[in-house]
PDB file of N, CA and C in Angstrom:
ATOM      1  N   UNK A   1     -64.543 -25.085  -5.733  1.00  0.00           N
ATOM      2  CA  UNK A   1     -65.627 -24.418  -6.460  1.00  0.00           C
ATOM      3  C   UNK A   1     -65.750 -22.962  -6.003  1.00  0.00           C
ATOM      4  N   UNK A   2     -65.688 -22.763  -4.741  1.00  0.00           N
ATOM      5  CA  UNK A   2     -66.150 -21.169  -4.390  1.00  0.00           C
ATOM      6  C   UNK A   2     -64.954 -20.819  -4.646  1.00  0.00           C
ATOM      7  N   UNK A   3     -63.455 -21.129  -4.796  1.00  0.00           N
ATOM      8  CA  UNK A   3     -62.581 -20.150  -4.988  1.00  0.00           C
ATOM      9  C   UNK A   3     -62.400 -19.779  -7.027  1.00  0.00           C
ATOM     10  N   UNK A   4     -63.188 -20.628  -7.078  1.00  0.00           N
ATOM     11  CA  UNK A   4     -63.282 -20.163  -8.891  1.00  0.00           C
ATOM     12  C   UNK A   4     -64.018 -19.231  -8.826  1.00  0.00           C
ATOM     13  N   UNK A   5     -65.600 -19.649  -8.145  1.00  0.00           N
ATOM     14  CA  UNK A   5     -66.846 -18.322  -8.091  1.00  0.00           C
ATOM     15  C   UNK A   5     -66.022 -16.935  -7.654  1.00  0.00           C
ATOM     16  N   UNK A   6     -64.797 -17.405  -6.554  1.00  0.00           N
ATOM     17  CA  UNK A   6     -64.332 -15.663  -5.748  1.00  0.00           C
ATOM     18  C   UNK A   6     -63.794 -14.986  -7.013  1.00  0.00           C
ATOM     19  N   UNK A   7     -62.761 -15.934  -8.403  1.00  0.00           N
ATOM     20  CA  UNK A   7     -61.603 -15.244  -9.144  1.00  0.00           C
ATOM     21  C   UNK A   7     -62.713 -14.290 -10.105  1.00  0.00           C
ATOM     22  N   UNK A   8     -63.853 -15.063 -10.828  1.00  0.00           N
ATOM     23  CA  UNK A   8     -64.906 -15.331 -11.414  1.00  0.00           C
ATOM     24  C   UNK A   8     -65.238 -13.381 -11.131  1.00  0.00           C
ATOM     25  N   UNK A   9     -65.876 -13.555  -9.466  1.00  0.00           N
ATOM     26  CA  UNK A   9     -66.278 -12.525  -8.770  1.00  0.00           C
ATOM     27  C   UNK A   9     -65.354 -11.267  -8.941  1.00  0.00           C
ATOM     28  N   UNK A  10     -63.768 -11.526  -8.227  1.00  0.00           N
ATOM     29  CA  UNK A  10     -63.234 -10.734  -9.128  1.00  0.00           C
ATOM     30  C   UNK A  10     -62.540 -10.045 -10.062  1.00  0.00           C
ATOM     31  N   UNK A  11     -62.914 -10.924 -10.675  1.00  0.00           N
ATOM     32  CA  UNK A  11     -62.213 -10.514 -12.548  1.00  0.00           C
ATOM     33  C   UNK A  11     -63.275  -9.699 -12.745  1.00  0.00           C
ATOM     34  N   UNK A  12     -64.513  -9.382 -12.605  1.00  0.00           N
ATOM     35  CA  UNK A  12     -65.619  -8.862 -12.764  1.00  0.00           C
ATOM     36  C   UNK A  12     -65.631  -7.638 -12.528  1.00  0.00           C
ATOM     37  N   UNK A  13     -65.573  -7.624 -11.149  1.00  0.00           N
ATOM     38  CA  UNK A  13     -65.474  -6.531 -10.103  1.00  0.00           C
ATOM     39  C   UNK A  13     -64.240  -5.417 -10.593  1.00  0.00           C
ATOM     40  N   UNK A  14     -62.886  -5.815 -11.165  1.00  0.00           N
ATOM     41  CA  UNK A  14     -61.688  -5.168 -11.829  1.00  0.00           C
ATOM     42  C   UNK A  14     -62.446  -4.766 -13.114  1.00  0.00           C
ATOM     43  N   UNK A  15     -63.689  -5.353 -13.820  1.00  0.00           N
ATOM     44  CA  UNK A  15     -63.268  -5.031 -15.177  1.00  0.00           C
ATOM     45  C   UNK A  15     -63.940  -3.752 -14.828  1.00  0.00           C
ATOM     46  N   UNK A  16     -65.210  -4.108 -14.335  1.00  0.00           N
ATOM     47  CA  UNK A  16     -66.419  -2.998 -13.700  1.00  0.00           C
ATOM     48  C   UNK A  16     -65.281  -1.539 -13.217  1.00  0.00           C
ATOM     49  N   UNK A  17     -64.546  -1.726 -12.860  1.00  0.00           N
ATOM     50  CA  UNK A  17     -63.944  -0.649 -12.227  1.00  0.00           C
ATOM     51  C   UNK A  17     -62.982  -0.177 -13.245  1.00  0.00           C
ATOM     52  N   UNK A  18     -62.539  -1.028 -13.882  1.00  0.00           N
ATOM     53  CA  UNK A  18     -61.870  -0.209 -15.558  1.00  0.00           C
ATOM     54  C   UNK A  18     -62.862   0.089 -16.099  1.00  0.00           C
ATOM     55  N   UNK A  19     -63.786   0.083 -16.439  1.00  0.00           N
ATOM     56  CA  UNK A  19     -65.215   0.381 -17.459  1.00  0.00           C
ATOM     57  C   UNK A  19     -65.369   1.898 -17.188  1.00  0.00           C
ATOM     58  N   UNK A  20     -65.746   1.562 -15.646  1.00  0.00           N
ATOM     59  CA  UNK A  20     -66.409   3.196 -14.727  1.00  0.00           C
ATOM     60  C   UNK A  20     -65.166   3.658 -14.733  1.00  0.00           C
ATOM     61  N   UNK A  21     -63.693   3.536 -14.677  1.00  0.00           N
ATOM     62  CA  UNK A  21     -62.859   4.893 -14.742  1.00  0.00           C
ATOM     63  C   UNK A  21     -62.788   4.970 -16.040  1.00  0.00           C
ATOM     64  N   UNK A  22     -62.815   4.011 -16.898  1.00  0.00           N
ATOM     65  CA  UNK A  22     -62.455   4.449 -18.829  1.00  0.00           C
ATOM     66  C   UNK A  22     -63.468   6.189 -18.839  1.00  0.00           C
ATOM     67  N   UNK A  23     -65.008   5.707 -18.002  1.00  0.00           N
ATOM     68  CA  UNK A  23     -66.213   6.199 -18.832  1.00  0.00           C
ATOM     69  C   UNK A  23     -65.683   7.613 -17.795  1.00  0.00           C
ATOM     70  N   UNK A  24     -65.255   7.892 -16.703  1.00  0.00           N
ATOM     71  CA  UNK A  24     -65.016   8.736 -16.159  1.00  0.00           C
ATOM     72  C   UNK A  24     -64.265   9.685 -16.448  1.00  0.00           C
ATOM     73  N   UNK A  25     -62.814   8.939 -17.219  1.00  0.00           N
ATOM     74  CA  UNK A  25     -61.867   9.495 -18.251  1.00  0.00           C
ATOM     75  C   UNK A  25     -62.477  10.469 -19.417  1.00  0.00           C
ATOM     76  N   UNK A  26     -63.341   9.647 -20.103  1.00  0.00           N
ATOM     77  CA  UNK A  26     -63.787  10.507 -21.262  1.00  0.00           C
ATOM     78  C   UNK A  26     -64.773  11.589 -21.062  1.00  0.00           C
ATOM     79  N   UNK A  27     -65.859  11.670 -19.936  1.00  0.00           N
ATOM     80  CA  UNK A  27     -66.219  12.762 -19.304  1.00  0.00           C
ATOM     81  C   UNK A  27     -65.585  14.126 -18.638  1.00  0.00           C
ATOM     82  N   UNK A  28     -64.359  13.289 -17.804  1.00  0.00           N
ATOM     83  CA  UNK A  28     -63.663  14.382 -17.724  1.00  0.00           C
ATOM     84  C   UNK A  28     -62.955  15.084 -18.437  1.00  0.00           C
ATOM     85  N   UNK A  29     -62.604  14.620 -19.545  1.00  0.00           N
ATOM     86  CA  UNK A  29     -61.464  15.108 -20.749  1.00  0.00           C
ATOM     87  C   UNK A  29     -62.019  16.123 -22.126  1.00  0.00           C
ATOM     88  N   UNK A  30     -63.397  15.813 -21.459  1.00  0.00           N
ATOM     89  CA  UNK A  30     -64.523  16.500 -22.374  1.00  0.00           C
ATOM     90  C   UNK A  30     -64.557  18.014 -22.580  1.00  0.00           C
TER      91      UNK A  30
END
């Protein structure tokens, strides 16, 4: 069970961090 909650945790944590560089990308390119 907790090693599903860890993948769970981070698949999350990766998307969060593609999101914030996507949104970082288009600020900077601005």
């Amino acid at each position: 069970m907790y090693l599903v909650n860890g993948t769970i945790f981070e698949l999350s944590q990766s998307m969060f961090h593609y999101e914030k560089t996507k949104l970082l990308n288009q600020i900077n390119f601005k």
